[in-house]
Protein backbone atom coordinates (compact mmCIF):
# COMPACT_ATOMS: atom_id res chain seq x y z
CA UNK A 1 45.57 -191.25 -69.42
CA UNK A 2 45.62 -194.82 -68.63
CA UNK A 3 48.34 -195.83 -66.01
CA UNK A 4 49.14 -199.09 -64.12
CA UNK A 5 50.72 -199.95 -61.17
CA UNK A 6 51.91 -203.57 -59.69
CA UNK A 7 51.76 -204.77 -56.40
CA UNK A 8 51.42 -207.78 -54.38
CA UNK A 9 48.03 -209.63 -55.11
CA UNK A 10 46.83 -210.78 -52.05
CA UNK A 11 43.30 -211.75 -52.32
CA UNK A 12 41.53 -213.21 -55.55
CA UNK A 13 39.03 -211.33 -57.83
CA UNK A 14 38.50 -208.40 -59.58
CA UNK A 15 37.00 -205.04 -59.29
CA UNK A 16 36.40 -201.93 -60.80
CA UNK A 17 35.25 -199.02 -58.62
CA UNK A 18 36.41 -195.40 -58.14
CA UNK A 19 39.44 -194.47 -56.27
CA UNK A 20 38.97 -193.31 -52.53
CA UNK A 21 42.03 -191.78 -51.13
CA UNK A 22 42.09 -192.35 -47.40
CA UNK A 23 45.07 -189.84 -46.27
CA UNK A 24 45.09 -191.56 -42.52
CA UNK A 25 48.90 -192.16 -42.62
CA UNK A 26 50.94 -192.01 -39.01
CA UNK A 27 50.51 -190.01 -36.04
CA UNK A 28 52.49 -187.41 -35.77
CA UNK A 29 53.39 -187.12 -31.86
CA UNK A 30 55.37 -184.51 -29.94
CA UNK A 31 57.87 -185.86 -26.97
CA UNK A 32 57.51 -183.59 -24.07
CA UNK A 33 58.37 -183.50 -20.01
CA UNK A 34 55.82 -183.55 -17.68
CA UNK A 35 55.63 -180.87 -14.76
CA UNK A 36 56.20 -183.50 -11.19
CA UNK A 37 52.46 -182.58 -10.50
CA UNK A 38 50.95 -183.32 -14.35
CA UNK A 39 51.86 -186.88 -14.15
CA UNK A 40 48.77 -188.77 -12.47
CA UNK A 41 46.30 -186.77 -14.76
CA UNK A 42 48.64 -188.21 -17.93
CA UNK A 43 48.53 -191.66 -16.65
CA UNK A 44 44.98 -191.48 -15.93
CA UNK A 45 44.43 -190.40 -19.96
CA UNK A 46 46.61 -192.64 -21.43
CA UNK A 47 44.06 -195.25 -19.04
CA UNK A 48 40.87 -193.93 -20.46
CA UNK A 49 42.83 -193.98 -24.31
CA UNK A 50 43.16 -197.51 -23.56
CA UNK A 51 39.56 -197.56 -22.77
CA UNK A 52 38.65 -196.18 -25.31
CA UNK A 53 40.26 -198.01 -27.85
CA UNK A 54 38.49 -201.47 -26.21
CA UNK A 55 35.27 -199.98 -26.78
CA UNK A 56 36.35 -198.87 -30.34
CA UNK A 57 37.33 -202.71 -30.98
CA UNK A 58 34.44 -203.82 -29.00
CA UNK A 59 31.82 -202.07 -31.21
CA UNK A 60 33.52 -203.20 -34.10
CA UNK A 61 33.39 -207.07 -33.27
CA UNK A 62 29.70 -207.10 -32.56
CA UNK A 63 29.31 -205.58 -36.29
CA UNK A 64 30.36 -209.28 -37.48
CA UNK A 65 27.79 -211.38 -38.75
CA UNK A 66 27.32 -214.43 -36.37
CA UNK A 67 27.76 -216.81 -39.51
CA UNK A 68 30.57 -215.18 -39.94
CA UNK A 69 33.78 -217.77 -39.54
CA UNK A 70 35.22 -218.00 -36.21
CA UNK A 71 39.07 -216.59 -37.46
CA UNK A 72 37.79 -213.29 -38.99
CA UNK A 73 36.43 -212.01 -35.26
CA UNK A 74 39.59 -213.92 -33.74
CA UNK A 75 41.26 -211.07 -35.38
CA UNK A 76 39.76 -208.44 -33.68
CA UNK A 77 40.00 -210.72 -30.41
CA UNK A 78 43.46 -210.44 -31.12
CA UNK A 79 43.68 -206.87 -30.69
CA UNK A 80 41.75 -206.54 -27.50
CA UNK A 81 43.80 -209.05 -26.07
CA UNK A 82 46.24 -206.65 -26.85
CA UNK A 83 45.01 -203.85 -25.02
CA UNK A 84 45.01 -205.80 -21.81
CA UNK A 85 48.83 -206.92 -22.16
CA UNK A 86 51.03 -205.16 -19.85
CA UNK A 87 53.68 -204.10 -22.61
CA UNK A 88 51.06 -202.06 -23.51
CA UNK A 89 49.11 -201.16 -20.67
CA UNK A 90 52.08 -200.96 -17.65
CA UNK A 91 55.10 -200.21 -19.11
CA UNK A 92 54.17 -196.97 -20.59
CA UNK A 93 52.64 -196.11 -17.42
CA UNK A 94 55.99 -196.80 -16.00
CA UNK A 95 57.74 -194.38 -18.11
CA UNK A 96 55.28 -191.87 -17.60
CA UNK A 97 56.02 -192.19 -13.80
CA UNK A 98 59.92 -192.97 -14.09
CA UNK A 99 60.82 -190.46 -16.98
CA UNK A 100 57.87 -188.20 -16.49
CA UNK A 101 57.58 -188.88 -20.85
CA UNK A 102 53.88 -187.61 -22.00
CA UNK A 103 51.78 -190.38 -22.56
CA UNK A 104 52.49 -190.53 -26.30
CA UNK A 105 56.27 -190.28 -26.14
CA UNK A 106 56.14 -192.91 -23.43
CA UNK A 107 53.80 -195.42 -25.73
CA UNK A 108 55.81 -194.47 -29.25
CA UNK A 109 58.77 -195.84 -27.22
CA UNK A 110 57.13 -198.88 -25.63
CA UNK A 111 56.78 -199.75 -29.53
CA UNK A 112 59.58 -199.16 -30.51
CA UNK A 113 60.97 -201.47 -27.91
CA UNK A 114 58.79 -204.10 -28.88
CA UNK A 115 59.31 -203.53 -32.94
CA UNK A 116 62.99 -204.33 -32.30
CA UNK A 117 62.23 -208.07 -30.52
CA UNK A 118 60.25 -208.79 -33.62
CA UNK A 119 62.28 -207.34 -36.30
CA UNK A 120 65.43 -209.77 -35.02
CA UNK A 121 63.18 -213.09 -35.69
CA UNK A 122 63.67 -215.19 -38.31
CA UNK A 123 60.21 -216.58 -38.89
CA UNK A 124 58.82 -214.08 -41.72
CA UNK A 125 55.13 -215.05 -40.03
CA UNK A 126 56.13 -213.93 -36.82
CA UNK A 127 58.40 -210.92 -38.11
CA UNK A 128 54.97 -209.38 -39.39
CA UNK A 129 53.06 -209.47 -36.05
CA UNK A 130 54.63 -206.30 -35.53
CA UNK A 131 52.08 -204.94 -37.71
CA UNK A 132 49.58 -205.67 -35.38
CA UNK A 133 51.25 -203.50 -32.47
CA UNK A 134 51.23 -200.74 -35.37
CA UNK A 135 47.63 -201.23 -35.76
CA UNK A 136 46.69 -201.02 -31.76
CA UNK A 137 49.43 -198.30 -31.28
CA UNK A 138 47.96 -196.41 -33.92
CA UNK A 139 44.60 -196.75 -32.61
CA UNK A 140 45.85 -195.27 -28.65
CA UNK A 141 47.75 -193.16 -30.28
CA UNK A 142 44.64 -191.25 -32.45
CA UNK A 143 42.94 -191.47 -29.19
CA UNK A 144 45.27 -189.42 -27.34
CA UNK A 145 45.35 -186.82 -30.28
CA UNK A 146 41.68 -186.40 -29.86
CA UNK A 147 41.46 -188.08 -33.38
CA UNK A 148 38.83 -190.79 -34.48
CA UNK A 149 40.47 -193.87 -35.28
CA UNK A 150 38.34 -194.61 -38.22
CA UNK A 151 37.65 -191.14 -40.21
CA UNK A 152 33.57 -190.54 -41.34
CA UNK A 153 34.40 -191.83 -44.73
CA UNK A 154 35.85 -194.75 -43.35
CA UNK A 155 32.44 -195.69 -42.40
CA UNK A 156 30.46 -194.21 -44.74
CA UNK A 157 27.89 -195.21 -46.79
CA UNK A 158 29.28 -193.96 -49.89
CA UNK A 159 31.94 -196.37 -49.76
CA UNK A 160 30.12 -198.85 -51.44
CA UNK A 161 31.89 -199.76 -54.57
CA UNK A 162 34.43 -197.55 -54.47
CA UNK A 163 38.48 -199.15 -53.93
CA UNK A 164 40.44 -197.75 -51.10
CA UNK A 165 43.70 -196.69 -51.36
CA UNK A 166 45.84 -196.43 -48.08
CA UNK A 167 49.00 -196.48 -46.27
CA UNK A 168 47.98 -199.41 -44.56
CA UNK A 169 44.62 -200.98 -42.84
CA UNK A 170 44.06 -202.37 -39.60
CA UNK A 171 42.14 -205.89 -39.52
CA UNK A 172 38.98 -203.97 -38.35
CA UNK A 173 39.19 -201.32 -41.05
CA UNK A 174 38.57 -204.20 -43.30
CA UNK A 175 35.78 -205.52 -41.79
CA UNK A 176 33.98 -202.27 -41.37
CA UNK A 177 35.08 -201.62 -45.09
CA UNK A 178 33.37 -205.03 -46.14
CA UNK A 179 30.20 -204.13 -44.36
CA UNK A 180 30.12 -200.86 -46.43
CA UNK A 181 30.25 -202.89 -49.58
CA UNK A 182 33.70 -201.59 -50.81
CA UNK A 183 34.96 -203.37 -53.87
CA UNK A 184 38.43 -203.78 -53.05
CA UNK A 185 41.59 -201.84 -51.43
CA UNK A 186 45.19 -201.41 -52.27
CA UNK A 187 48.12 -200.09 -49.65
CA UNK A 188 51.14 -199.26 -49.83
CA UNK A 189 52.77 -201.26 -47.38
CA UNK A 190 51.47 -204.92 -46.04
CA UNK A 191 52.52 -208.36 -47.04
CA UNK A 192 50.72 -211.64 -47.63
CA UNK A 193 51.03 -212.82 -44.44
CA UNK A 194 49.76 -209.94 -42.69
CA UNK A 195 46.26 -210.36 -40.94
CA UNK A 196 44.77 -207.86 -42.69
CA UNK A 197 45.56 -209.46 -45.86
CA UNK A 198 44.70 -212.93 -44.55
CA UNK A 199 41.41 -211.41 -43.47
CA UNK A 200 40.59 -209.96 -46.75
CA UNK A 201 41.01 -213.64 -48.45
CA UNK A 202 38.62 -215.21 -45.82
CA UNK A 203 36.02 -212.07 -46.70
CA UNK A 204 36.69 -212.41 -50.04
CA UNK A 205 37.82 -208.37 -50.94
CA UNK A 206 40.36 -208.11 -53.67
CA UNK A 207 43.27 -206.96 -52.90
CA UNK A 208 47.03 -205.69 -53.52
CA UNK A 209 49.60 -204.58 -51.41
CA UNK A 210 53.17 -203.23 -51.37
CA UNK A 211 51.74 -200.28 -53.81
CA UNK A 212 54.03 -197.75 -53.44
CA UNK A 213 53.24 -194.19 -53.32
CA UNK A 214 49.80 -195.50 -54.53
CA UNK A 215 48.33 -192.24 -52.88
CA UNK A 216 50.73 -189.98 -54.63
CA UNK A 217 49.84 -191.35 -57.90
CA UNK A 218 46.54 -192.00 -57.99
CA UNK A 219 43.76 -189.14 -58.12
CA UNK A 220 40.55 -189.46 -55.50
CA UNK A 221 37.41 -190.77 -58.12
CA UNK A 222 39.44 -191.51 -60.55
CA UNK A 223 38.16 -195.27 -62.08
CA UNK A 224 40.32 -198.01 -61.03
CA UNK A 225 40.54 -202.03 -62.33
CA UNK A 226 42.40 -203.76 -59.34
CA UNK A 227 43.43 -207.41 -60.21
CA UNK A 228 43.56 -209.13 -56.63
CA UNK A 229 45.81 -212.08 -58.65
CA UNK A 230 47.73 -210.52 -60.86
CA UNK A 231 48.39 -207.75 -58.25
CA UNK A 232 47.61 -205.03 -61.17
CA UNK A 233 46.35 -202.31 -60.79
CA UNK A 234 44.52 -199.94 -63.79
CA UNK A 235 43.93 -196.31 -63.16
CA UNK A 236 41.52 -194.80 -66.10
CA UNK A 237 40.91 -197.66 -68.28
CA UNK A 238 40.45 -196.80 -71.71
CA UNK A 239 36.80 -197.98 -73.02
CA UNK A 240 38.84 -201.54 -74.42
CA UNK A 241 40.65 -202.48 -71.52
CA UNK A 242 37.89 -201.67 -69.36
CA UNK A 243 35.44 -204.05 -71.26
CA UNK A 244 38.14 -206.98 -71.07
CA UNK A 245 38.05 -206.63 -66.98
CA UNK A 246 34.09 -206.36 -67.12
CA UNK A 247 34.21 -209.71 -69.36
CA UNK A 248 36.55 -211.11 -66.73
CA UNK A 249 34.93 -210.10 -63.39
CA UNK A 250 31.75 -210.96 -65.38
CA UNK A 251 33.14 -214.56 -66.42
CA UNK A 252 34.29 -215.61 -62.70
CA UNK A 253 31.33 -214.70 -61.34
CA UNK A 254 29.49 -217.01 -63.69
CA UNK A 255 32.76 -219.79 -62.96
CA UNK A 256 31.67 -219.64 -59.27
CA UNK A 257 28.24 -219.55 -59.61
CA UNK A 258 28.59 -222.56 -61.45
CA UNK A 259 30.82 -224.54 -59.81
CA UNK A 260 28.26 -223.63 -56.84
CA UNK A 261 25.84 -225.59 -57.98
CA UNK A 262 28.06 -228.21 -58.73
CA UNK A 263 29.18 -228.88 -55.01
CA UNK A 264 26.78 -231.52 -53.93
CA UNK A 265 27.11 -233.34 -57.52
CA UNK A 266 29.34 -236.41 -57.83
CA UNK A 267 32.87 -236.27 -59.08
CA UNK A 268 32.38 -238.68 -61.77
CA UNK A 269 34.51 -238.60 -64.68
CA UNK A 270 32.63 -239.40 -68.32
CA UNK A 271 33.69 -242.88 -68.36
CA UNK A 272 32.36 -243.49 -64.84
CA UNK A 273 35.43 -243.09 -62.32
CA UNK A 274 34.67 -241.46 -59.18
CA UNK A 275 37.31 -239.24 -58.13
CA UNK A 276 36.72 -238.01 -54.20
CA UNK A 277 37.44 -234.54 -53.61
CA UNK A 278 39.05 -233.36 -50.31
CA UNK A 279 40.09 -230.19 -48.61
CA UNK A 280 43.07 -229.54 -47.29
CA UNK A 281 42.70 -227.70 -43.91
CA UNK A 282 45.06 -225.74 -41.14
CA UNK A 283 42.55 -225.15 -38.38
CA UNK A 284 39.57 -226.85 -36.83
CA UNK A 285 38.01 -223.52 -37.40
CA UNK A 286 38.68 -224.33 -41.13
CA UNK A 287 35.55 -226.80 -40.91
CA UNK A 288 32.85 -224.18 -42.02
CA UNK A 289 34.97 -223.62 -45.32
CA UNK A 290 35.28 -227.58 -46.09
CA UNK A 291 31.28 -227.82 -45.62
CA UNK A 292 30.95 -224.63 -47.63
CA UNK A 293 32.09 -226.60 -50.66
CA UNK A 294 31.06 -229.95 -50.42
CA UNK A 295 34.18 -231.75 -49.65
CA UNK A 296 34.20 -235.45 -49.66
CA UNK A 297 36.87 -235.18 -46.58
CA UNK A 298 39.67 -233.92 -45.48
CA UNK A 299 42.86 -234.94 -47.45
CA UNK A 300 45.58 -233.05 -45.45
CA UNK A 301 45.09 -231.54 -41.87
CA UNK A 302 48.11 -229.50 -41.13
CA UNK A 303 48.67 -229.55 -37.36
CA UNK A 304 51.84 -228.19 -37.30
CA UNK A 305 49.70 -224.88 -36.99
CA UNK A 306 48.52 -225.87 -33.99
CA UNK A 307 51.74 -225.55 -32.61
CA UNK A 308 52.70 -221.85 -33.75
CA UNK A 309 52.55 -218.75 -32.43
CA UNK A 310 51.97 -219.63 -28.93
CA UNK A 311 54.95 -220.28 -25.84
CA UNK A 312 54.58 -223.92 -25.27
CA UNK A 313 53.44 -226.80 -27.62
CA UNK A 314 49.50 -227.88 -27.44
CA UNK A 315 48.80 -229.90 -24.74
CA UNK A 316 47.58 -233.90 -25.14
CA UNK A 317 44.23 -232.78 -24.09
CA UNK A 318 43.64 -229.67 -26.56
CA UNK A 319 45.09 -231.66 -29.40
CA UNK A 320 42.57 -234.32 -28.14
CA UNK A 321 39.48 -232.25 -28.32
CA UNK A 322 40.49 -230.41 -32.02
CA UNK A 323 40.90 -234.05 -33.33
CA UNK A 324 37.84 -235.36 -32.01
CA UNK A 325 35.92 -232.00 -32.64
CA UNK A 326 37.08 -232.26 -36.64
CA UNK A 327 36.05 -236.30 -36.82
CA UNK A 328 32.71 -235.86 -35.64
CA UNK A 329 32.11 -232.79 -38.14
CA UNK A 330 33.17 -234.89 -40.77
CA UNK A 331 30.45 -237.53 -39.89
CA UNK A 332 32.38 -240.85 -41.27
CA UNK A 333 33.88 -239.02 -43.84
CA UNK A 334 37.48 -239.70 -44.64
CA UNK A 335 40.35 -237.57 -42.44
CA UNK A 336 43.77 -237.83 -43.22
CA UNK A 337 45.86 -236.14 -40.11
CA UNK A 338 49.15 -235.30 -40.66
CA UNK A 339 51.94 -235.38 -37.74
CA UNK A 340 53.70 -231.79 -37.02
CA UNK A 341 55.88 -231.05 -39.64
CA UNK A 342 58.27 -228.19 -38.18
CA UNK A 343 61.23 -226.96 -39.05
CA UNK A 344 62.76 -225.24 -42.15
CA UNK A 345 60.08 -222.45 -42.48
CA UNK A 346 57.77 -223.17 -39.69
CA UNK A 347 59.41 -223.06 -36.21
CA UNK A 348 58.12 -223.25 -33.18
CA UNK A 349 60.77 -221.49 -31.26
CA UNK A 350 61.76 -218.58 -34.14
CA UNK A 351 64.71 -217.67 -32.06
CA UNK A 352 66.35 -220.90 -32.51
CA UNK A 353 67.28 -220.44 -35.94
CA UNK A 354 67.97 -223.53 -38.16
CA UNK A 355 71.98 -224.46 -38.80
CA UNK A 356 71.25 -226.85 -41.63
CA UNK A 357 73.02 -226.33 -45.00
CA UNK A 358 69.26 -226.71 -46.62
CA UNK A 359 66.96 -226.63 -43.37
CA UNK A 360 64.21 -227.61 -46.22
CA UNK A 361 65.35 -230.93 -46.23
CA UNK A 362 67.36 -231.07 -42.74
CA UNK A 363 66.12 -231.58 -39.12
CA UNK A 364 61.75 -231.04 -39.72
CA UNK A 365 58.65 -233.26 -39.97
CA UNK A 366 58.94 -236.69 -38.85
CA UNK A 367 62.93 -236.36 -38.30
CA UNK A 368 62.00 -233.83 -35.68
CA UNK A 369 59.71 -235.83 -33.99
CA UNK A 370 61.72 -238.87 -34.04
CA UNK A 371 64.94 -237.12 -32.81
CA UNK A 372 62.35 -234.71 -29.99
CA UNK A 373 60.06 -237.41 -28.82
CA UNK A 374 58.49 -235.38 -25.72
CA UNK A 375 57.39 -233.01 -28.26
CA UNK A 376 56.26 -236.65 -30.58
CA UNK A 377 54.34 -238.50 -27.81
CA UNK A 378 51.77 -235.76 -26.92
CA UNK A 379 50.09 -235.80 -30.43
CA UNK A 380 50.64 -239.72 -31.08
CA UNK A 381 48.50 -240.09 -28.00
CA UNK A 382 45.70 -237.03 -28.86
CA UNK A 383 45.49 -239.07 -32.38
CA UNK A 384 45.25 -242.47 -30.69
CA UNK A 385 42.70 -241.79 -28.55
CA UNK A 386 40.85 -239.42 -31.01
CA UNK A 387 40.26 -242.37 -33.62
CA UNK A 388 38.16 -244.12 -31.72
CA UNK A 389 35.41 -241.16 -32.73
């Protein structure tokens, strides 16, 4: 019987493909005391889980494609950094020495600790990082329990075309699941700011999250229509509905393909206007996308990202270099550079919360700067000296 479901589309495009029910779901972990003489043996495997899980993510990165863009592997970069932090690599070894916990009680509460600083941000970016401890947790965690992070039909073969349903996926689940050709994958949890789901827009899967019980109501090989836009999904398309979403995949593949060949033409209106077409970017690494399509420029460079997510603002000289790095890609082209625009819902500091009536249209952008001018000067002078590439 046909059945639908809604989500949260997070990643353009359609696909129809057979249901693949990956029952990963949370470790289940038992909290026990360690005998005085047991503890060096449990910090020394909770070390070589640790190891382990590098290796893991290690493996995983050199699977990339080296014309791969730069941000998809900075993902996985992310998570090895992550293994080498101490709030996950000395503080549970602390516990296991202080509290004598087992090494998975000890790491389960590490996280905990750590959910709890993220969960009290107000940044909604920043609140969702936590999903990346999840994801690395996870991973120790499976090592610990003598379980394989990524299950054999995780990286199977006969995952190609088939959609994945899951709890959740870890940014290098989806890049092993877009070497294996899978069509598309839904979850039940995730949101669009996730990196997973960010990663599965730069690879191009389609996508919804926020599914709920997704696993519970779909069957394994059942046929499914997932709309990555729409965030729809169709589970046993009658033979009607499941020609309209063949005409539809069928007709945006033909939309791309056309406007493909179309990048390198002039935008040229019939009655001879030329219109110039330019990207908007967030990233230096966002270059390879902008020559990708043929852009005529770059009408709006957000910096403001250059300034988030880290402790301290860019420095003259980094700012410096990204400026001068995008310039010379763009070969004379036009560049339009836009001054930080924080504030409202892009903060530097997330813990100092906004106390404007509307902070949309309080204290941000050029206000900011103006009123912050230490913070100002830095990128005035990175632009300054930039222009003269």
């Amino acid at each position: 019987m046909t059945m639908s479901l809604v989500g949260l589309g997070v990643s353009r495009g359609i696909a129809i493909g057979r249901a693949h029910l990956l029952q990963r779901g949370q470790p289940d972990i038992v909290e026990y005391t360690l005998e005085p003489t047991a503890v060096d043996a449990e910090v020394h495997r909770f070390q070589a889980a640790l190891k382990t899980a590098r290796t893991q993510l290690s493996a995983i990165r050199e699977q990339i494609p080296v014309a791969t863009a730069h941000d998809i592997a900075a993902f996985i970069d992310t998570h090895l950094l992550m293994l080498e932090d101490s709030m996950l690599t000395t503080t549970p070894v602390q516990l296991i020495r202080e509290e004598r916990c087992n090494a998975e009680w000890a790491l389960r509460r590490q996280r905990d600790a750590v959910a709890r600083v993220f969960d009290e941000m107000d940044d909604a970016y920043l609140r969702t990082r936590v999903d990346d401890i999840d994801h690395v947790v996870n991973r120790i965690l499976r090592i610990l329990l003598a379980g394989d992070h990524h299950p054999p039909e995780l990286t199977a073969s006969a995952l190609k075309g088939q959609v994945i349903i899951a709890d959740d996926l870890t940014p290098a689940d989806t890049v092993l699941m877009k070497n294996q050709g899978v069509a598309a994958f839904v979850t039940e949890f995730g949101g669009p700011m996730s990196h997973t789901t960010i990663l599965a827009r730069s690879l191009q899967i389609p996508a919804v999250v926020g599914v709920h019980h997704a696993r519970r109501t779909l069957s394994h090989g059942e046929t499914l229509v997932v709309d990555g836009e729409q965030g729809v999904i169709i589970a046993d398309p009658d033979p009607a509905t499941l020609r309209h979403y063949q005409r539809q995949r069928a007709g945006e593949r033909r939309r791309r393909s056309a406007l493909a060949r179309l990048r390198n033409e002039p935008a040229t209106t019939r009655d001879g206007r030329e219109i110039s077409l330019q990207a908007n970017i967030e990233l230096p690494e966002d270059l390879r996308a902008v020559r990708k399509v043929g852009a005529s420029g770059i009408g709006l460079y957000r910096t403001e990202f250059l300034y988030m997510n880290r402790d301290e603002p860019p420095p003259e000289e980094e700012q410096y270099a990204d400026y001068r790095r995008i310039l010379r890609t763009m070969q004379g082209l036009p560049v339009f550079i836009r001054t930080l625009d924080l504030g409202a819902d892009k903060q530097v500091d997330p813990s100092q919360p906004s106390t404007a009536v509307n902070p949309a249209l309080g204290l941000r952008a050029i206000r900011l700067c103006l009123k912050e001018p230490e913070l100002f000067r830095p990128q005035l002078r990175a632009l300054l000296r930039a222009s003269a590439h």
